[in-house]
N, C-alpha and C. Protein backbone atom coordinates (compact mmCIF):
# COMPACT_ATOMS: atom_id res chain seq x y z
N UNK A 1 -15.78 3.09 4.74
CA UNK A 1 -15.59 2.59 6.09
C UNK A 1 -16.55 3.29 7.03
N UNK A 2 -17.24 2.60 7.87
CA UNK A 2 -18.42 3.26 8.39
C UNK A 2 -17.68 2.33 9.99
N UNK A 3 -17.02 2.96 10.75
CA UNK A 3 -17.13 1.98 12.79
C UNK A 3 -17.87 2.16 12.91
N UNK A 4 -18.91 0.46 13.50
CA UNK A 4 -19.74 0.70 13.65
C UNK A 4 -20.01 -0.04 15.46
N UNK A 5 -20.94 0.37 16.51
CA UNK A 5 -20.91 -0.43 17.86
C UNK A 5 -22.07 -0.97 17.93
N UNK A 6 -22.06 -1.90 18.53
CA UNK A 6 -23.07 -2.22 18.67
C UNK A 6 -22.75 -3.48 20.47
N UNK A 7 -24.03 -3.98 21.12
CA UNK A 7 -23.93 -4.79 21.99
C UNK A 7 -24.77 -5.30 22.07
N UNK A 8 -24.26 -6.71 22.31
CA UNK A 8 -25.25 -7.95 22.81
C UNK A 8 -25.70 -8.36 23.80
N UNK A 9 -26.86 -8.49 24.48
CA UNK A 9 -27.40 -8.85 26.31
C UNK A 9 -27.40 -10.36 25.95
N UNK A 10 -26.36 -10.81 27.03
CA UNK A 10 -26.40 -12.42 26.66
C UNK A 10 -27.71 -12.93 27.45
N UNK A 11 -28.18 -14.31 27.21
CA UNK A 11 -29.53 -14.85 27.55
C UNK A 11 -28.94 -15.95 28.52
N UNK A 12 -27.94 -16.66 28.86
CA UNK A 12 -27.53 -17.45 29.19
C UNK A 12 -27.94 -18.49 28.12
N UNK A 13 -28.05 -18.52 27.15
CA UNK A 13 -27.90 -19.74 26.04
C UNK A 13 -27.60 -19.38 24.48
N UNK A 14 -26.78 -19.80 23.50
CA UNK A 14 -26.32 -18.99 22.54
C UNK A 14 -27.18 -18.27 22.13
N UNK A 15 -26.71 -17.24 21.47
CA UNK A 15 -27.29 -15.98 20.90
C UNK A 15 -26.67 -15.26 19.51
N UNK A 16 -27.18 -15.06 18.23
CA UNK A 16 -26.89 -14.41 17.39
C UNK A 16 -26.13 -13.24 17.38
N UNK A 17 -25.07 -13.02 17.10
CA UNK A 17 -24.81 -11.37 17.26
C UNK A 17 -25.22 -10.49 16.68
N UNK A 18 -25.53 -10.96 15.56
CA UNK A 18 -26.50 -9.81 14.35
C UNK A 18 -27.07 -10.13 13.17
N UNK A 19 -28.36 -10.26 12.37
CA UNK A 19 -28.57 -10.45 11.66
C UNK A 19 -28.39 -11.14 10.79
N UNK A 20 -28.31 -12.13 9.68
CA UNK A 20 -27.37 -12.37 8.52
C UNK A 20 -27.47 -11.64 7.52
N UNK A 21 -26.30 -10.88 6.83
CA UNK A 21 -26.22 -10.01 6.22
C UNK A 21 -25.62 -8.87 6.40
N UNK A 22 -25.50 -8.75 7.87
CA UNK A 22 -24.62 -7.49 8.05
C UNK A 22 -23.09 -7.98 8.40
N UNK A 23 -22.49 -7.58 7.17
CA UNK A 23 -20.98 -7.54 6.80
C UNK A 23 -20.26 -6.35 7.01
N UNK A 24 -19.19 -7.10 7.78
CA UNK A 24 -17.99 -6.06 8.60
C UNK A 24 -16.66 -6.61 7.90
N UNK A 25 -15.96 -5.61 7.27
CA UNK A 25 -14.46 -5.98 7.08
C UNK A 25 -13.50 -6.83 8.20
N UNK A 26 -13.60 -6.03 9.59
CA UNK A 26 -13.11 -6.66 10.69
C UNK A 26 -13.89 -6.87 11.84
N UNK A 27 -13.40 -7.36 12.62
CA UNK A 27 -14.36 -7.63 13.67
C UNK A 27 -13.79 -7.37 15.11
N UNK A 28 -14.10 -6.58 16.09
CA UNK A 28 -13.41 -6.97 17.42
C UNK A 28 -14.37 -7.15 18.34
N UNK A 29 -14.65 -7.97 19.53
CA UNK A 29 -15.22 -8.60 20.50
C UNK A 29 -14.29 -8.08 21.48
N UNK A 30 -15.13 -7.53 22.64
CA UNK A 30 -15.01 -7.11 23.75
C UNK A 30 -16.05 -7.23 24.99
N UNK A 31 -15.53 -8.15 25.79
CA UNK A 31 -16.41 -8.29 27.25
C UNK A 31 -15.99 -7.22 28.46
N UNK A 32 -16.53 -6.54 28.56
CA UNK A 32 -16.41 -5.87 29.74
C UNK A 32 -16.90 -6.28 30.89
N UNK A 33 -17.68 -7.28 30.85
CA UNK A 33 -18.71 -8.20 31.95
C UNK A 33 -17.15 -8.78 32.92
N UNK A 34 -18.34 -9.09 34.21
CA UNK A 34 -17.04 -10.15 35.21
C UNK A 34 -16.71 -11.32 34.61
N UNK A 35 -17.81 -12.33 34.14
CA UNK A 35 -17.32 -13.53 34.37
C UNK A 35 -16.96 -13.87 32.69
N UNK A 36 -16.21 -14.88 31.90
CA UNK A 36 -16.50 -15.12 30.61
C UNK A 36 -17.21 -15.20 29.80
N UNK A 37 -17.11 -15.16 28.77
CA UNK A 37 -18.22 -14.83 27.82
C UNK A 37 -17.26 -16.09 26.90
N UNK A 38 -18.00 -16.39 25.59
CA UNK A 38 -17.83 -16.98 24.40
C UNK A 38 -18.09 -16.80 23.39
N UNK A 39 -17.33 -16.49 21.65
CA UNK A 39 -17.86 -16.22 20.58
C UNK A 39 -17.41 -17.43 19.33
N UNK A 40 -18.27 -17.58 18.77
CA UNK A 40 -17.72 -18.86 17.57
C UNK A 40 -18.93 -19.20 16.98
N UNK A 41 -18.95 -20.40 16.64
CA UNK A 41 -20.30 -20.15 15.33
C UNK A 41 -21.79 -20.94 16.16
N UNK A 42 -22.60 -21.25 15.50
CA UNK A 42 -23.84 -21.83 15.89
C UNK A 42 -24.04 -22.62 16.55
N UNK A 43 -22.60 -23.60 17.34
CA UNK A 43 -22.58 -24.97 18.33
C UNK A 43 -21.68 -24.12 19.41
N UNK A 44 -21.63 -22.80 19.56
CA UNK A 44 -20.60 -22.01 20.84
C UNK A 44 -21.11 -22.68 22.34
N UNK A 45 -20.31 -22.82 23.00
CA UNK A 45 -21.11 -23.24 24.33
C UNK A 45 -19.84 -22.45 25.43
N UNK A 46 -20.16 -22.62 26.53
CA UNK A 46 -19.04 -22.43 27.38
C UNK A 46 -18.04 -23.29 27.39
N UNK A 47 -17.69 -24.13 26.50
CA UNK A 47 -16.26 -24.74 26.22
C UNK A 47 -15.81 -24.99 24.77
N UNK A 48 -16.95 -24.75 23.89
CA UNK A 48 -16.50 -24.31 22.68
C UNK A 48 -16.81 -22.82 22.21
N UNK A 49 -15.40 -22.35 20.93
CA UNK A 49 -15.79 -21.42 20.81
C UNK A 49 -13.93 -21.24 20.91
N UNK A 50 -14.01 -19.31 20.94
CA UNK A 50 -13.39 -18.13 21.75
C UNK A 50 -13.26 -17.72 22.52
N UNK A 51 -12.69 -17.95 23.75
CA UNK A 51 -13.45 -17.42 24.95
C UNK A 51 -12.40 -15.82 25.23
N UNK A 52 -13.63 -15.36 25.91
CA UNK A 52 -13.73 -13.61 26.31
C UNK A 52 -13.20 -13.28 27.98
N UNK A 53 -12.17 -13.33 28.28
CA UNK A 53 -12.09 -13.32 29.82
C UNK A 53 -12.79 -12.18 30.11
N UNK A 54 -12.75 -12.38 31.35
CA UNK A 54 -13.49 -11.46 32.12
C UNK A 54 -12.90 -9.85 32.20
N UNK A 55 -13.62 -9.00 31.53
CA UNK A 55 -13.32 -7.27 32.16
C UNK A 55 -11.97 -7.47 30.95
N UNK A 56 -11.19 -8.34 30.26
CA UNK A 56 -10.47 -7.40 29.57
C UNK A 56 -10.29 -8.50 28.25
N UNK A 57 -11.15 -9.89 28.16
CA UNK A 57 -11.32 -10.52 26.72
C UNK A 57 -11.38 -9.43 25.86
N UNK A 58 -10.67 -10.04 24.33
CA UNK A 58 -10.75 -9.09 23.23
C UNK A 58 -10.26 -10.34 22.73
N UNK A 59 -11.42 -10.22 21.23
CA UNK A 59 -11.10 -11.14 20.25
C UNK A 59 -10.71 -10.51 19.09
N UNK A 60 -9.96 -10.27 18.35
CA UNK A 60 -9.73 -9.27 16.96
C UNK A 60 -9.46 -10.07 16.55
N UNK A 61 -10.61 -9.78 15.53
CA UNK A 61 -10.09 -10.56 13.66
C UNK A 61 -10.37 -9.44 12.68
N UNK A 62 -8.78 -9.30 12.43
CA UNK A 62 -8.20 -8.01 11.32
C UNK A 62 -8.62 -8.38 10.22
N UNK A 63 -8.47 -7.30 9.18
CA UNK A 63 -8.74 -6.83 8.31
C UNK A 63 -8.87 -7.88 6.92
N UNK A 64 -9.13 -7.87 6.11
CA UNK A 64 -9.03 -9.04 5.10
C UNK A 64 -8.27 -8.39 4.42
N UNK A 65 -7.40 -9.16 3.00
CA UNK A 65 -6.49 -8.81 2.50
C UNK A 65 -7.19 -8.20 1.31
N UNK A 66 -8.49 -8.59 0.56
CA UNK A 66 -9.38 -8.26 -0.29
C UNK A 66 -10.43 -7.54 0.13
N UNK A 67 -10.62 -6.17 0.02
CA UNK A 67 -11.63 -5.73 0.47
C UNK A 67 -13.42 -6.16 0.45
N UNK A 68 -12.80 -6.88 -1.21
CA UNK A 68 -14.42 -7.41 -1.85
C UNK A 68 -14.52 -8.36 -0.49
N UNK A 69 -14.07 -9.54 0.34
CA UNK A 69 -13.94 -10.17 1.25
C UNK A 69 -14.45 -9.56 2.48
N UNK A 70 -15.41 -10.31 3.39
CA UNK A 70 -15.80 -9.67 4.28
C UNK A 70 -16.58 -10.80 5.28
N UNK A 71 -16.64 -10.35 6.71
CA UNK A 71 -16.86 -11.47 7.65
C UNK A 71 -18.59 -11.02 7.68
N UNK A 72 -19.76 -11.96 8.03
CA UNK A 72 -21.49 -11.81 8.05
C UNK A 72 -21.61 -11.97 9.39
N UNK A 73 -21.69 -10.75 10.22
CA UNK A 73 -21.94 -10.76 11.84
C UNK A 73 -22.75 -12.40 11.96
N UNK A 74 -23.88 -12.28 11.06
CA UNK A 74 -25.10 -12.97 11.76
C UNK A 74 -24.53 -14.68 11.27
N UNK A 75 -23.51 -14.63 11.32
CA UNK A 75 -22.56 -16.43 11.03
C UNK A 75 -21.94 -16.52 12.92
N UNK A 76 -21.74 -15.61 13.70
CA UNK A 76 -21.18 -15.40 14.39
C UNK A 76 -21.89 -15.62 16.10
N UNK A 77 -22.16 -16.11 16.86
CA UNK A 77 -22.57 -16.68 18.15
C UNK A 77 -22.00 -16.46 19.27
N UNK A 78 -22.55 -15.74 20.08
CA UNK A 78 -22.23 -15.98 21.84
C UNK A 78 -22.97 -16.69 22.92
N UNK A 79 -22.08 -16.85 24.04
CA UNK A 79 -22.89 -17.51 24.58
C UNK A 79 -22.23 -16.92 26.21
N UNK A 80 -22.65 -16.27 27.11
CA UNK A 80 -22.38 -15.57 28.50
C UNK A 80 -23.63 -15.81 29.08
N UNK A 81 -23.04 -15.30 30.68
CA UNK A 81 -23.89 -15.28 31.82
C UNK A 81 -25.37 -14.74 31.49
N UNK A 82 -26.99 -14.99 31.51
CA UNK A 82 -27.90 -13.96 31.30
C UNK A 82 -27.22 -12.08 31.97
N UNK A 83 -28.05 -11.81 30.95
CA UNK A 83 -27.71 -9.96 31.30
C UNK A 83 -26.03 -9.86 30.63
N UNK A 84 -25.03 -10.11 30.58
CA UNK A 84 -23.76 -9.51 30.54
C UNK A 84 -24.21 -9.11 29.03
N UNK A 85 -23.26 -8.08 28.73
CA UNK A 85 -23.56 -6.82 27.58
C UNK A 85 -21.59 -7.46 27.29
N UNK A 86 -22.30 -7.85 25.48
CA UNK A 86 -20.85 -7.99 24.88
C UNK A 86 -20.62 -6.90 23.39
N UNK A 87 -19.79 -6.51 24.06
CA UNK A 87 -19.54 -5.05 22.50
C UNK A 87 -19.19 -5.86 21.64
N UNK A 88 -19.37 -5.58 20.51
CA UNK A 88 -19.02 -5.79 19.14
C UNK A 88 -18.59 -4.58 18.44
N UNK A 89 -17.50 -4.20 17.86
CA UNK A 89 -17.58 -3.21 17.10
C UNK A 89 -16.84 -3.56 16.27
N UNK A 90 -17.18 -2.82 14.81
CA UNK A 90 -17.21 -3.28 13.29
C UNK A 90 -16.60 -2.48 12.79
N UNK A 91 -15.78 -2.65 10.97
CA UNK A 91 -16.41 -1.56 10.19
C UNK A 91 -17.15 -2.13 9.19
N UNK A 92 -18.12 -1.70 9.57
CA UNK A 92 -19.81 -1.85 8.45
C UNK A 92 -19.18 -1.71 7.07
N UNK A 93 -19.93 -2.37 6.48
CA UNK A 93 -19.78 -2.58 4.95
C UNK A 93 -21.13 -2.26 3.89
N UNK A 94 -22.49 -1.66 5.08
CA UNK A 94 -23.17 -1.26 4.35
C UNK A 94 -23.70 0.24 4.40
């Protein structure tokens, strides 16, 4: 188990969260930004998706029941205001 942080500067148009390939057992999403943010896969927009409220969104997706099992950051998409900073933090799997 390696926590790992990391953050994303949104562009105002979707954005990758990480690589493909970097695998996290769990995942939690956190906006600390004002306005909403969004996370979900490669079609995320500001009405599809997860959405991140403002200053206290949190998305958690726990643990898998199989460890061999594991979520690939870079499957994963946001989409916020240009500039807002969205945490991601993991536990790394590599």
């Amino acid at each position: 188990m390696a926590v790992t942080t990391l953050q994303v500067t949104q562009t105002g148009s979707a954005k990758q969260v990480a690589p493909l390939g970097t695998y996290a057992r769990w995942i939690k999403f956190v906006n600390l930004a004002a306005a909403q943010m969004t996370v979900g896969d490669v079609n995320v927009s500001a009405t599809r998706g997860d959405p991140l409220v403002s200053s206290t969104g949190v998305a958690l997706y726990p643990a898998l029941a199989d460890v061999s099992n594991h979520y690939d950051l870079g499957q994963w998409w946001t989409i916020g205001t240009n500039t807002q900073l969205l945490t991601v933090v993991y536990d790394s799997m590599t």
